[in-house]
PDB file of N, CA and C in Angstrom:
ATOM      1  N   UNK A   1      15.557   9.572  18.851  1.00  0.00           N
ATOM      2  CA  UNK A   1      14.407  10.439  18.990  1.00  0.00           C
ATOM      3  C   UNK A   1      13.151   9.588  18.962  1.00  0.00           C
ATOM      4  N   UNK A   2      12.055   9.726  19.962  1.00  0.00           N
ATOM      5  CA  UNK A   2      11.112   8.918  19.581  1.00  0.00           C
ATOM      6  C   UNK A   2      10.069  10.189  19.544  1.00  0.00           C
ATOM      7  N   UNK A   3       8.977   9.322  19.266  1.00  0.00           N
ATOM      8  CA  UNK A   3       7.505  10.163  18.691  1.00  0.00           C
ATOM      9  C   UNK A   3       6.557   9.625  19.726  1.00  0.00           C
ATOM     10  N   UNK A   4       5.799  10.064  20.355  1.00  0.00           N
ATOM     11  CA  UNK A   4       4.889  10.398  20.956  1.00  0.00           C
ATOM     12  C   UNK A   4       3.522  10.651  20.416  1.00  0.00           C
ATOM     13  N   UNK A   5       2.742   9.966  21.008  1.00  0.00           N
ATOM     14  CA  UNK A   5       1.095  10.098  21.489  1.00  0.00           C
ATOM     15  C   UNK A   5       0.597  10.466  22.714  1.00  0.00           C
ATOM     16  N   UNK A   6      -0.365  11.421  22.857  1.00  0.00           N
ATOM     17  CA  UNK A   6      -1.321  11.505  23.975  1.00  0.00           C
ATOM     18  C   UNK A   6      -2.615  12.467  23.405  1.00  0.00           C
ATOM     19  N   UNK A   7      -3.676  12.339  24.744  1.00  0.00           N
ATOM     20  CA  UNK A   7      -4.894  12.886  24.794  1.00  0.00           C
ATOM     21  C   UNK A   7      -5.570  11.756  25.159  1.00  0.00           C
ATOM     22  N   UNK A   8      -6.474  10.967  24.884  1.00  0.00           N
ATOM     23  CA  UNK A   8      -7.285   9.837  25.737  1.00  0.00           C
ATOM     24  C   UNK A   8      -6.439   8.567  26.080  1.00  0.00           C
ATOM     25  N   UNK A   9      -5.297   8.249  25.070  1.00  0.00           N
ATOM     26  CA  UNK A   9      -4.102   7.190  25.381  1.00  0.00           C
ATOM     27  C   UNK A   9      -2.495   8.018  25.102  1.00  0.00           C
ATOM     28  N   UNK A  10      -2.000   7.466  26.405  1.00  0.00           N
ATOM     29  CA  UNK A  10      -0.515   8.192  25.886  1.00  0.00           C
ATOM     30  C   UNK A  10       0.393   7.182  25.805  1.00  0.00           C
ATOM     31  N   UNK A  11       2.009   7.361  24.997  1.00  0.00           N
ATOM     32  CA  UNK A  11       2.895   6.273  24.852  1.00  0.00           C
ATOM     33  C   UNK A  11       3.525   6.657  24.035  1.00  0.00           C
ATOM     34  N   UNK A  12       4.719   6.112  23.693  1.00  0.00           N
ATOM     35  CA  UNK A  12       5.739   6.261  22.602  1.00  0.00           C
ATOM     36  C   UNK A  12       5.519   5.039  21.666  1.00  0.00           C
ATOM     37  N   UNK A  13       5.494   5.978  20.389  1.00  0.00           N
ATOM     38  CA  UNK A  13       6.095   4.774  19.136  1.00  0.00           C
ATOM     39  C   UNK A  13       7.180   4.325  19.588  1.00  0.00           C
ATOM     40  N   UNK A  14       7.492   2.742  19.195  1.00  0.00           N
ATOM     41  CA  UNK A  14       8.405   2.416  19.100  1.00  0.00           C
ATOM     42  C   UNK A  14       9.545   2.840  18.359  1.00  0.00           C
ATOM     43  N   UNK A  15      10.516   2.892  18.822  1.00  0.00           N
ATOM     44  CA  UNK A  15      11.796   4.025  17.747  1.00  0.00           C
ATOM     45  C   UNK A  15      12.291   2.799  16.686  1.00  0.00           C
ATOM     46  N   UNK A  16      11.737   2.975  15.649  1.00  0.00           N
ATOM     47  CA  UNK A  16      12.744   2.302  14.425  1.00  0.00           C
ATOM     48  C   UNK A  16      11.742   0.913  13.760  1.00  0.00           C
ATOM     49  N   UNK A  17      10.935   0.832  14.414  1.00  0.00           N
ATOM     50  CA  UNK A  17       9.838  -0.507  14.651  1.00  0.00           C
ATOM     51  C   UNK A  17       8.453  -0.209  14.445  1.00  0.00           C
ATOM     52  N   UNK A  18       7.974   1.002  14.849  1.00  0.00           N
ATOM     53  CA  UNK A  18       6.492   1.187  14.469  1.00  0.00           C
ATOM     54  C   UNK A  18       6.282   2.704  13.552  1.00  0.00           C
ATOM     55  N   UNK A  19       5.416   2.513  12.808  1.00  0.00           N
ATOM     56  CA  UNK A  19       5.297   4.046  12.657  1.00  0.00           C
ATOM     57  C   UNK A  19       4.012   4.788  13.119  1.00  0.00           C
ATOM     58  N   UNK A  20       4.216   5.716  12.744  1.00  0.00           N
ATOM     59  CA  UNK A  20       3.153   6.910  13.332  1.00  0.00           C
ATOM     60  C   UNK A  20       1.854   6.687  12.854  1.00  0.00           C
ATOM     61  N   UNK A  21       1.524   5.854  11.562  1.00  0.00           N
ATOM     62  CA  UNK A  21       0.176   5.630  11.227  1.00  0.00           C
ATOM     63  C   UNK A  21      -0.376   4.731  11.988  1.00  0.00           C
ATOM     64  N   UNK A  22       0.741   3.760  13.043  1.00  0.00           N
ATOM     65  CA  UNK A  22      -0.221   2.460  13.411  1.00  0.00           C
ATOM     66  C   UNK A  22      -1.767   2.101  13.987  1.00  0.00           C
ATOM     67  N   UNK A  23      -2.117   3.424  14.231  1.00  0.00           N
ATOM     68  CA  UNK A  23      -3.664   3.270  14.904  1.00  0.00           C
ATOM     69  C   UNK A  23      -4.439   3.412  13.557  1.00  0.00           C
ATOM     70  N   UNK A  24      -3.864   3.343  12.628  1.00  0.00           N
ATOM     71  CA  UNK A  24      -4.712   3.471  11.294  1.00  0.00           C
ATOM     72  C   UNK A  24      -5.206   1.835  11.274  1.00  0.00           C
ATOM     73  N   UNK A  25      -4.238   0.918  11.498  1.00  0.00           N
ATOM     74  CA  UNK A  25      -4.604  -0.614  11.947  1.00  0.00           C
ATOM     75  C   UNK A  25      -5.879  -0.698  12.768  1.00  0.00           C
ATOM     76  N   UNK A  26      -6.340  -0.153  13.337  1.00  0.00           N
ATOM     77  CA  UNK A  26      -7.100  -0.104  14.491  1.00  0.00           C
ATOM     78  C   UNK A  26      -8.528   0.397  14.001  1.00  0.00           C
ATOM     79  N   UNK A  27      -8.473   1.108  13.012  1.00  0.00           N
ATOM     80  CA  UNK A  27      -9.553   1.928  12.559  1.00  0.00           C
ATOM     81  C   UNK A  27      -9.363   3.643  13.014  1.00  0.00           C
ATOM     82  N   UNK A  28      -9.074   3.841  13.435  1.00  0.00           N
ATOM     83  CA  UNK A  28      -8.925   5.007  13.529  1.00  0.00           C
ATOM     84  C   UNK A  28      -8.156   6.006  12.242  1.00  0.00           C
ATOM     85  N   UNK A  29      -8.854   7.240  11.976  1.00  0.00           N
ATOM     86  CA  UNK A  29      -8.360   7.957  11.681  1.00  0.00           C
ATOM     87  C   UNK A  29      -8.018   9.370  11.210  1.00  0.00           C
ATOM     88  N   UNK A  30      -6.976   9.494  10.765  1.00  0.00           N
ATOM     89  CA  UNK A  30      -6.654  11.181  11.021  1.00  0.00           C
ATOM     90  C   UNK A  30      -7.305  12.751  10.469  1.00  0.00           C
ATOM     91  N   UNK A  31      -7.168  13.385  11.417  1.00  0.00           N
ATOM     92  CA  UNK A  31      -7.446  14.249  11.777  1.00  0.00           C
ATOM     93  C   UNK A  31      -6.843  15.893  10.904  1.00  0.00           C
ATOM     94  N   UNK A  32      -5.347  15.678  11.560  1.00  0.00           N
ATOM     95  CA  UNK A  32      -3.998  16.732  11.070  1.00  0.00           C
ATOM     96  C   UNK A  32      -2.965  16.367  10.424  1.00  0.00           C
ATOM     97  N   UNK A  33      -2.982  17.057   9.672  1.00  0.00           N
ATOM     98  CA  UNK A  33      -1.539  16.731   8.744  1.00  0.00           C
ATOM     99  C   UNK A  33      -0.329  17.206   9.558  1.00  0.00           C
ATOM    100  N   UNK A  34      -0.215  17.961  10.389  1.00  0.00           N
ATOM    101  CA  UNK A  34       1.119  18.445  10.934  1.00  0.00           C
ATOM    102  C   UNK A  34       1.732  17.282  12.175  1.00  0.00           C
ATOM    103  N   UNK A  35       0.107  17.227  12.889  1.00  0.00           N
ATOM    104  CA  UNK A  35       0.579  16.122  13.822  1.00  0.00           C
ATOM    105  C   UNK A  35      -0.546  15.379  13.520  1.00  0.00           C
ATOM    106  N   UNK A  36      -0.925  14.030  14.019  1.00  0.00           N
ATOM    107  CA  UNK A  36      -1.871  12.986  13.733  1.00  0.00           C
ATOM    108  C   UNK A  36      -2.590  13.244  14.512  1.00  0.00           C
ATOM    109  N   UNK A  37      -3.971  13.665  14.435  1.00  0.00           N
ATOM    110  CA  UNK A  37      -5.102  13.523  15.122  1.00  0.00           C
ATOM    111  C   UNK A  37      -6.139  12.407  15.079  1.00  0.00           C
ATOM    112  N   UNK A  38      -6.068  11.190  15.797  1.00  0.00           N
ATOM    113  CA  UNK A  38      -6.930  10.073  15.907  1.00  0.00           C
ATOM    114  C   UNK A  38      -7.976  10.222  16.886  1.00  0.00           C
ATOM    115  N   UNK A  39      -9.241   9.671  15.809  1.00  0.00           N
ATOM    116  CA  UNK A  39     -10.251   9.232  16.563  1.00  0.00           C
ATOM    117  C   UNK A  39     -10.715   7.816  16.263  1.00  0.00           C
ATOM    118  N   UNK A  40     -11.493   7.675  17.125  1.00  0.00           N
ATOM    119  CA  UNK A  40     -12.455   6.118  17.040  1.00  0.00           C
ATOM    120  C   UNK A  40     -13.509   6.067  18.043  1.00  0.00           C
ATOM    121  N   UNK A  41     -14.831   5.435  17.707  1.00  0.00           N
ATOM    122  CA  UNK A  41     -16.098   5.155  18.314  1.00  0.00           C
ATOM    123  C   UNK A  41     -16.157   4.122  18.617  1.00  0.00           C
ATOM    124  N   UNK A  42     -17.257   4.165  19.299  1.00  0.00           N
ATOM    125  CA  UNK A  42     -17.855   2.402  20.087  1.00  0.00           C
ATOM    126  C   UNK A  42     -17.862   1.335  18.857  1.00  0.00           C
ATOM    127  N   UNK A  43     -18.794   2.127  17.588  1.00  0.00           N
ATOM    128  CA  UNK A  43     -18.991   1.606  16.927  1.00  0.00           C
ATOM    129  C   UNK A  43     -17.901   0.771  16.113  1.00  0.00           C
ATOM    130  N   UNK A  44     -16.718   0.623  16.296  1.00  0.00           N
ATOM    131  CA  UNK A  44     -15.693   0.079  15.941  1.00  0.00           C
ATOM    132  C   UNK A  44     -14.669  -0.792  16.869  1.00  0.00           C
ATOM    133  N   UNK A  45     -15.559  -1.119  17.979  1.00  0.00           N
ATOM    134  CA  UNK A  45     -15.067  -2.006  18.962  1.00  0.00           C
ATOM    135  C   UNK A  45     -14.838  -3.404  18.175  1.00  0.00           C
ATOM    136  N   UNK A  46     -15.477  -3.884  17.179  1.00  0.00           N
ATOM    137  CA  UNK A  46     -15.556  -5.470  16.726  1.00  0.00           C
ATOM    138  C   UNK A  46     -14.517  -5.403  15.686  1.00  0.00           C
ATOM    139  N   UNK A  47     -13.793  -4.003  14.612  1.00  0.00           N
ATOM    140  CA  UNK A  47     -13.325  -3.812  13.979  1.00  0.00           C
ATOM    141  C   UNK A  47     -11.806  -4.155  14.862  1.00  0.00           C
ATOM    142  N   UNK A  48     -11.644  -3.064  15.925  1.00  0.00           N
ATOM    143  CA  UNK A  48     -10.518  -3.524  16.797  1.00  0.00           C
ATOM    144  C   UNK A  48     -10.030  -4.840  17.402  1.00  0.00           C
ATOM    145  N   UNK A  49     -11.013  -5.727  17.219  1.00  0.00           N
ATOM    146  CA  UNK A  49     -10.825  -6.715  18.291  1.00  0.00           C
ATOM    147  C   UNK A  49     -10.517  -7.607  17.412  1.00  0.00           C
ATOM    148  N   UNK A  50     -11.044  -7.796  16.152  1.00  0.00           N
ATOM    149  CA  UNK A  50     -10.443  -8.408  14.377  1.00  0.00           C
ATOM    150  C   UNK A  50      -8.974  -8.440  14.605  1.00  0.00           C
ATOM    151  N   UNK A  51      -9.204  -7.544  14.582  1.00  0.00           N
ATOM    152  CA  UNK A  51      -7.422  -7.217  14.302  1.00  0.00           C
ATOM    153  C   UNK A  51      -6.340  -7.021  15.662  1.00  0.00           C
ATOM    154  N   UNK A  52      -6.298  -7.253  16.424  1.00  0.00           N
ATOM    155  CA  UNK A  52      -5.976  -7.698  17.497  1.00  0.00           C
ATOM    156  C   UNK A  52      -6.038  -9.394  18.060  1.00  0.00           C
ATOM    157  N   UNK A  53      -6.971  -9.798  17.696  1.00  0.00           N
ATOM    158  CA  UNK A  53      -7.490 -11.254  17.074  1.00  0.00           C
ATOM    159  C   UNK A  53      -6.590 -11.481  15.861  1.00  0.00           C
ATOM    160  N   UNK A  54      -5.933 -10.777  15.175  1.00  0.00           N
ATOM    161  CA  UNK A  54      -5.205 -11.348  13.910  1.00  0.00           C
ATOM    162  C   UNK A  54      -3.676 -10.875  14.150  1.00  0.00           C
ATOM    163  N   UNK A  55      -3.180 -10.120  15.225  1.00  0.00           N
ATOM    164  CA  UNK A  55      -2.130  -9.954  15.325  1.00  0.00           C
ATOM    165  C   UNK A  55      -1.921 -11.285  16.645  1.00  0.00           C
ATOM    166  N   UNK A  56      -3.146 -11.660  17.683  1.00  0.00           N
ATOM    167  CA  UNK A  56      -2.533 -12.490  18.104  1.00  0.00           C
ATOM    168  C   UNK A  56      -2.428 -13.947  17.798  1.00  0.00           C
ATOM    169  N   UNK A  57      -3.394 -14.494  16.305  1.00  0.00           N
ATOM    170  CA  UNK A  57      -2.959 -15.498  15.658  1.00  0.00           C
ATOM    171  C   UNK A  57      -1.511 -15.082  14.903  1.00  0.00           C
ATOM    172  N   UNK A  58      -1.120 -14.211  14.673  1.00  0.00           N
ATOM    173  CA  UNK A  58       0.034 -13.884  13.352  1.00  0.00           C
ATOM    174  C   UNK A  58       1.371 -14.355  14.346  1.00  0.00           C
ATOM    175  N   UNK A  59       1.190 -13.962  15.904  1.00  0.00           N
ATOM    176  CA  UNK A  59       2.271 -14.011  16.687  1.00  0.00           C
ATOM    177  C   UNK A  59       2.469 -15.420  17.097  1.00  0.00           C
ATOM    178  N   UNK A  60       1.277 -16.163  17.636  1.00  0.00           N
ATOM    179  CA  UNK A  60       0.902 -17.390  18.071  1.00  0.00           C
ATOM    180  C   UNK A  60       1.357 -17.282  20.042  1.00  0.00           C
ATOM    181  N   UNK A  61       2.567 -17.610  19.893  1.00  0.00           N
ATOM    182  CA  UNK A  61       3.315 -18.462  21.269  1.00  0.00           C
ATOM    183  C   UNK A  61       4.316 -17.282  21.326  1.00  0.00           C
ATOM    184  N   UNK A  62       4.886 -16.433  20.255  1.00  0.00           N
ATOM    185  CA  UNK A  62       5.892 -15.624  20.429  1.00  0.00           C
ATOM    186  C   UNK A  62       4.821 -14.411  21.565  1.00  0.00           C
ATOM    187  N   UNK A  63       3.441 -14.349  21.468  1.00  0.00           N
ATOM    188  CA  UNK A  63       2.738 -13.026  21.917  1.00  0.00           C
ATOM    189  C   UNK A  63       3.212 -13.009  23.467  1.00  0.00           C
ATOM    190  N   UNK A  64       3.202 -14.511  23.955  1.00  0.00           N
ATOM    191  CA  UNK A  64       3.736 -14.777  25.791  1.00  0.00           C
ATOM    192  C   UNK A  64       4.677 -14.426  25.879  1.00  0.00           C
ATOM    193  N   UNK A  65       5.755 -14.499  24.645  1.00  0.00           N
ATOM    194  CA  UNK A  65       7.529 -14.683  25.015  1.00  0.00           C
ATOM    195  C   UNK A  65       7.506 -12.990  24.819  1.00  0.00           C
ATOM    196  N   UNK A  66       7.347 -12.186  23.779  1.00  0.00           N
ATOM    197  CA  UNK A  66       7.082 -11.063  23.688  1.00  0.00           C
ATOM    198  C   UNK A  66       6.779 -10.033  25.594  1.00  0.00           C
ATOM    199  N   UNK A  67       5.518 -10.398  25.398  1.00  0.00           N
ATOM    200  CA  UNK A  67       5.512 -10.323  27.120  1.00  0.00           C
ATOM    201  C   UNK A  67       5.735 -10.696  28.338  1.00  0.00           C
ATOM    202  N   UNK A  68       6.469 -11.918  28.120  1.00  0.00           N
ATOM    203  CA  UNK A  68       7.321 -11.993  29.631  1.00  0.00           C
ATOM    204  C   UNK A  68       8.981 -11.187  28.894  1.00  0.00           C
ATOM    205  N   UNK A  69       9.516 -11.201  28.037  1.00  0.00           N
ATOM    206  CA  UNK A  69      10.599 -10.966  27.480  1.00  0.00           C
ATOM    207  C   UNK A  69      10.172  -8.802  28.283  1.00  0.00           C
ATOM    208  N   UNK A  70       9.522  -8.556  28.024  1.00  0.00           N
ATOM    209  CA  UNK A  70       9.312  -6.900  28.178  1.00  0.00           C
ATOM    210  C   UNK A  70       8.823  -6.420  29.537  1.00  0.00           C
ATOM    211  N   UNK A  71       8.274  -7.589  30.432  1.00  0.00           N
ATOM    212  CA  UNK A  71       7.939  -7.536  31.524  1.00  0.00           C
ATOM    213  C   UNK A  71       9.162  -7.285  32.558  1.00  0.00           C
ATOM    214  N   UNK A  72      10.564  -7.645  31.785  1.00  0.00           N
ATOM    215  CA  UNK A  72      11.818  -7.906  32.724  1.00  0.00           C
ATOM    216  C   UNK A  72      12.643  -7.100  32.476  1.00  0.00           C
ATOM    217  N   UNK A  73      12.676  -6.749  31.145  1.00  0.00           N
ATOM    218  CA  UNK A  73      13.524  -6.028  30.087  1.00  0.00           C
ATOM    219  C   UNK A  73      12.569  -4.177  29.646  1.00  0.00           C
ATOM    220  N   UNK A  74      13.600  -3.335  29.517  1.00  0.00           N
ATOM    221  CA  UNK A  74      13.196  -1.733  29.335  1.00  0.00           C
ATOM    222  C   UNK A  74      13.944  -1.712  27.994  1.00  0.00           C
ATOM    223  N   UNK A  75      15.113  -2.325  27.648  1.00  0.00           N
ATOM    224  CA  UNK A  75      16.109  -2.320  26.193  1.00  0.00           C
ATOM    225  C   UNK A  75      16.179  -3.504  25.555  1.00  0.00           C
ATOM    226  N   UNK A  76      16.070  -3.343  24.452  1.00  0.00           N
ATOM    227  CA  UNK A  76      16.949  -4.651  23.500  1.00  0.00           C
ATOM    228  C   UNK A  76      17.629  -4.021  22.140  1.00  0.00           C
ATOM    229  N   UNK A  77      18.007  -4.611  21.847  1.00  0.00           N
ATOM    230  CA  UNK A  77      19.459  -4.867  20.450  1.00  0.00           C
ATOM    231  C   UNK A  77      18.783  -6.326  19.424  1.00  0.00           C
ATOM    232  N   UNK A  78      18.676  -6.363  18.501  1.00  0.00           N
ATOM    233  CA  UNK A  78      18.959  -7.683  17.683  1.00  0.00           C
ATOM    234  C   UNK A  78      19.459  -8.988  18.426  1.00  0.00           C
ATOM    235  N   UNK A  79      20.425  -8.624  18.809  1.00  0.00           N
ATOM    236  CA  UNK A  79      21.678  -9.648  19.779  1.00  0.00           C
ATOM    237  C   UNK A  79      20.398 -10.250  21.248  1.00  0.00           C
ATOM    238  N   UNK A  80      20.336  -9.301  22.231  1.00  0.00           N
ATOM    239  CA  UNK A  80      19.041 -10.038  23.167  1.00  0.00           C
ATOM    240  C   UNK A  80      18.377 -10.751  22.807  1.00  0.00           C
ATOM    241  N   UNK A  81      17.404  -9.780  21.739  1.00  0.00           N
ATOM    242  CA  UNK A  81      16.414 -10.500  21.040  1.00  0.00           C
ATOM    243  C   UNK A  81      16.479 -11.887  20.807  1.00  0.00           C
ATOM    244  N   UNK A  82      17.297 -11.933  19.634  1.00  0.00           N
ATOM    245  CA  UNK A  82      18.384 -13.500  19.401  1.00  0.00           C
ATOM    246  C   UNK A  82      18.433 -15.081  20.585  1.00  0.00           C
ATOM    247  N   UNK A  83      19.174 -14.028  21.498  1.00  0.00           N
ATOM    248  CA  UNK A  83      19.398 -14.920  22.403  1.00  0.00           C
ATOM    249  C   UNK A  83      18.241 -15.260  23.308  1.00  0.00           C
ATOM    250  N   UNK A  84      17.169 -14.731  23.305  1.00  0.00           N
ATOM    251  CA  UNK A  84      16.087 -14.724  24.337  1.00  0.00           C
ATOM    252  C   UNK A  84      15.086 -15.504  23.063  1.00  0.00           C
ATOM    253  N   UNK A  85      15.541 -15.650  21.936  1.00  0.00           N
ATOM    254  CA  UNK A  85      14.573 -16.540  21.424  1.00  0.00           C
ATOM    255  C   UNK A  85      13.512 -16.488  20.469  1.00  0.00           C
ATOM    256  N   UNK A  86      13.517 -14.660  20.647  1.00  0.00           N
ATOM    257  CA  UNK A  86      12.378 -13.816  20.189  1.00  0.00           C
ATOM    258  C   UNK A  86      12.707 -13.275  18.286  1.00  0.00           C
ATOM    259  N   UNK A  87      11.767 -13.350  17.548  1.00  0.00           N
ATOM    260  CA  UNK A  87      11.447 -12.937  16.290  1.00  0.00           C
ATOM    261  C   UNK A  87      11.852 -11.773  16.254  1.00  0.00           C
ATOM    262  N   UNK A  88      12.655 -10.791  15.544  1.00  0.00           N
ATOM    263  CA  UNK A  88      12.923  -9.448  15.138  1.00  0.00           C
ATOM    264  C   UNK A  88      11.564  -8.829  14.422  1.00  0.00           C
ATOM    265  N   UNK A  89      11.334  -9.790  13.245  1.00  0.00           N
ATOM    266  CA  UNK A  89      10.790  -9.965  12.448  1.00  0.00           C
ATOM    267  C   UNK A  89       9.292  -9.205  12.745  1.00  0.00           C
ATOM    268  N   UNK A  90       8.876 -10.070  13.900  1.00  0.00           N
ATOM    269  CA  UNK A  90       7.770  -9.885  14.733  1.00  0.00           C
ATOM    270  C   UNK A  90       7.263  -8.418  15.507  1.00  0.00           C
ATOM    271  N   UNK A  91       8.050  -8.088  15.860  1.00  0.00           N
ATOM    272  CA  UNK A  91       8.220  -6.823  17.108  1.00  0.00           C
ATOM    273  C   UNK A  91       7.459  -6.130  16.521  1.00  0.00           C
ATOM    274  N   UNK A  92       7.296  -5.281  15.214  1.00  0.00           N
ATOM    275  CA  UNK A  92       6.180  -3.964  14.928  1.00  0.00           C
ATOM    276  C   UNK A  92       4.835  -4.691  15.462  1.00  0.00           C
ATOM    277  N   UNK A  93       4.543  -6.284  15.227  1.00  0.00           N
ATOM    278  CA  UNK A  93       3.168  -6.168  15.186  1.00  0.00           C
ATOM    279  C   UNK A  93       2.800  -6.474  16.619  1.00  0.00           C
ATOM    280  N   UNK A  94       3.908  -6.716  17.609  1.00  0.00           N
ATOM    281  CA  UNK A  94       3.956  -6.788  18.729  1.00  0.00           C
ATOM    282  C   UNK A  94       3.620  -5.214  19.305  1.00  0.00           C
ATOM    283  N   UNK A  95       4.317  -4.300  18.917  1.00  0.00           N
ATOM    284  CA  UNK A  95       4.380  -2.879  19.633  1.00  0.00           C
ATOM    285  C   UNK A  95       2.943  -2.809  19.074  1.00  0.00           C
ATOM    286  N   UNK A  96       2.474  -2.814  17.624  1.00  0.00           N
ATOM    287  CA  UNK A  96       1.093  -2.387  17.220  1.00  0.00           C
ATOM    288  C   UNK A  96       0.150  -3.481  18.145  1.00  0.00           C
ATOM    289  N   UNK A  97       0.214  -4.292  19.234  1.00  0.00           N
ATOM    290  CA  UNK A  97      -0.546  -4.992  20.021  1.00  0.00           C
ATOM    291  C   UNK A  97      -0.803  -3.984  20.576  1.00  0.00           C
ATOM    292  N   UNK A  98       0.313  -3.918  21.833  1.00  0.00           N
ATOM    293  CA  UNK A  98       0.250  -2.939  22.645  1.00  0.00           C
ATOM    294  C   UNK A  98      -0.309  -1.310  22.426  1.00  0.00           C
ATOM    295  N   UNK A  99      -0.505  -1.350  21.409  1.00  0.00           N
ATOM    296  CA  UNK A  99      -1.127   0.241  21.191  1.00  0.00           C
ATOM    297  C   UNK A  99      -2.649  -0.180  20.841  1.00  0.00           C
ATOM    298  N   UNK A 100      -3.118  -1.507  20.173  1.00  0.00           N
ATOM    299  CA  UNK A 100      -3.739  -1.938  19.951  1.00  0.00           C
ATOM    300  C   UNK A 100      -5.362  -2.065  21.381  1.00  0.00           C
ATOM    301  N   UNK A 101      -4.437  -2.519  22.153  1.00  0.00           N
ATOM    302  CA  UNK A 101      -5.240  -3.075  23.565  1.00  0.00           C
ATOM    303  C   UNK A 101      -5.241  -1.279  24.169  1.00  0.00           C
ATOM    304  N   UNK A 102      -4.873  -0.276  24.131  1.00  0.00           N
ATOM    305  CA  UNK A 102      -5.196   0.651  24.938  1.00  0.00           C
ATOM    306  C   UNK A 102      -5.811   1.622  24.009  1.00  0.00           C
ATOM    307  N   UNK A 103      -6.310   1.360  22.531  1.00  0.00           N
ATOM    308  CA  UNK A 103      -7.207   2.092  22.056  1.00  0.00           C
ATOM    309  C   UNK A 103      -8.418   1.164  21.919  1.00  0.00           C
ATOM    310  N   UNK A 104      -8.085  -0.377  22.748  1.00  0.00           N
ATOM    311  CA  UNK A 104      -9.853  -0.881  22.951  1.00  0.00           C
ATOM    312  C   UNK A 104     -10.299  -0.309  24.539  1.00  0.00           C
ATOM    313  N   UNK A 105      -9.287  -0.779  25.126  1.00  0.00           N
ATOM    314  CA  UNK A 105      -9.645  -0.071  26.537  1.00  0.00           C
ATOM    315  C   UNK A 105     -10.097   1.402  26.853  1.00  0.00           C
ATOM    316  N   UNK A 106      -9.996   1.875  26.107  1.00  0.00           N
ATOM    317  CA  UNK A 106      -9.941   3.471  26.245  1.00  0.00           C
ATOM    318  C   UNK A 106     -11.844   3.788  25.644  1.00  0.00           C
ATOM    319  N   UNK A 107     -11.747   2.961  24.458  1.00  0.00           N
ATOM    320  CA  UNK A 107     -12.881   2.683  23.731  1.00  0.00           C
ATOM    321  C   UNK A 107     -14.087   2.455  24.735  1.00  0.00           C
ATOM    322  N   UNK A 108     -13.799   1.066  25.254  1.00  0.00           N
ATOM    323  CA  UNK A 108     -14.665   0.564  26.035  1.00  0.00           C
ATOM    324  C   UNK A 108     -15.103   1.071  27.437  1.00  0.00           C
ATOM    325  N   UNK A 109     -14.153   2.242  27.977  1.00  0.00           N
ATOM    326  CA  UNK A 109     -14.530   2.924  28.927  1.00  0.00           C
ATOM    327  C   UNK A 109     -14.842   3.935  29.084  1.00  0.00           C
ATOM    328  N   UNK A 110     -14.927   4.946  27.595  1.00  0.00           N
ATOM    329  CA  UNK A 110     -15.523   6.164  27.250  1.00  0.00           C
ATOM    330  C   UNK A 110     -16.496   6.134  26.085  1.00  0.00           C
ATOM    331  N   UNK A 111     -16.273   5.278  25.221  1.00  0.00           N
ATOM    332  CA  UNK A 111     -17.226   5.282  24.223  1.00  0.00           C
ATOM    333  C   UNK A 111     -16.515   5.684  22.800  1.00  0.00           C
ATOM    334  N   UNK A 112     -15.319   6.187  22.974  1.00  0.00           N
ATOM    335  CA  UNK A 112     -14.327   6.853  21.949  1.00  0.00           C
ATOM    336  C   UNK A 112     -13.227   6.808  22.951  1.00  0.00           C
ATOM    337  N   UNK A 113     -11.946   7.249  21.353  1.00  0.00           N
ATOM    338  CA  UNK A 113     -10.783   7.327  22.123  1.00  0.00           C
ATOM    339  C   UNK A 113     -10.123   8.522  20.945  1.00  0.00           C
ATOM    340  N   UNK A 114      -9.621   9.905  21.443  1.00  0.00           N
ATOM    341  CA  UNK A 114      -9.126  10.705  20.961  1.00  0.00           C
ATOM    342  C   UNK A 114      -7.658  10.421  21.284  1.00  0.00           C
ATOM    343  N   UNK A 115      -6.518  10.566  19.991  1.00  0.00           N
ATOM    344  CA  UNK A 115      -5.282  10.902  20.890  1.00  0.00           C
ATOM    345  C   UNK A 115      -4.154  11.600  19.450  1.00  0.00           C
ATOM    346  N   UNK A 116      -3.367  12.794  19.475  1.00  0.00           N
ATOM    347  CA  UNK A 116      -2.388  12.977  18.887  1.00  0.00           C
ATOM    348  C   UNK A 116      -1.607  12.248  18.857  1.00  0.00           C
ATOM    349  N   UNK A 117      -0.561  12.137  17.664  1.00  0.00           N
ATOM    350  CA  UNK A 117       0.350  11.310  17.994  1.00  0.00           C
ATOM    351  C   UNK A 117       2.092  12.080  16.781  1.00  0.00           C
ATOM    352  N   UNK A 118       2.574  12.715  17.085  1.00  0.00           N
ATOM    353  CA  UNK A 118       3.658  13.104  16.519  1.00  0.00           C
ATOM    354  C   UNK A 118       4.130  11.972  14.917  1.00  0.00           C
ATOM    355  N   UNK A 119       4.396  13.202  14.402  1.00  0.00           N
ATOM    356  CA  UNK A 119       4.544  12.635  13.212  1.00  0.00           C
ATOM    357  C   UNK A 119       6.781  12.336  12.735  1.00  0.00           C
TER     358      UNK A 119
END
């Protein structure tokens, strides 16, 4: 079962790897207790970019392998992972990248970024 976000950014949590608070990383935050209602302003563009800046020192060289590894690949197991070289270890703060970069983008092209996200 995965969990879901949308309204100004849409996407799936990662199943088993991220949780539902991760835009709390980001600055953003909630709204609803039933489902997650996130917001964020302009004014927190330098806050986002910190920390995006600190997930891609935390990753280093794995952040390329991460993304050519997902550029080719839709599934993995432990076992891929493994063999392709890649950190287990790593992956939440990898998926929290990727959610990371489309609540700056979203930011930077509206001024805010609203989005639910299943709990």
């Amino acid at each position: 079962m995965g969990r879901y976000y949308s309204g100004d950014i849409e996407g799936k949590f990662w199943f088993a790897v991220q949780s539902s608070n991760a835009p709390e990383r980001f600055g953003c935050w909630e709204v609803n207790k039933d489902y997650i209602d996130y917001y964020i302003e302009q004014d927190s563009i330098e806050n986002i970019k910190e920390e995006l800046k600190s997930i891609e020192d935390k990753l280093g060289d794995n952040l390329q392998k991460f993304d050519d590894f997902f550029s080719k690949e839709n599934g993995y197991n432990s076992k891929i992972l493994e063999e392709n070289g890649l950190d287990e270890s790593l992956l939440s703060d990898y998926a929290d990248y990727g959610l990371g970069l489309k609540i700056l983008k979203c930011v930077e092209e509206q001024g805010y970024c609203q989005f639910t996200a299943e709990c």
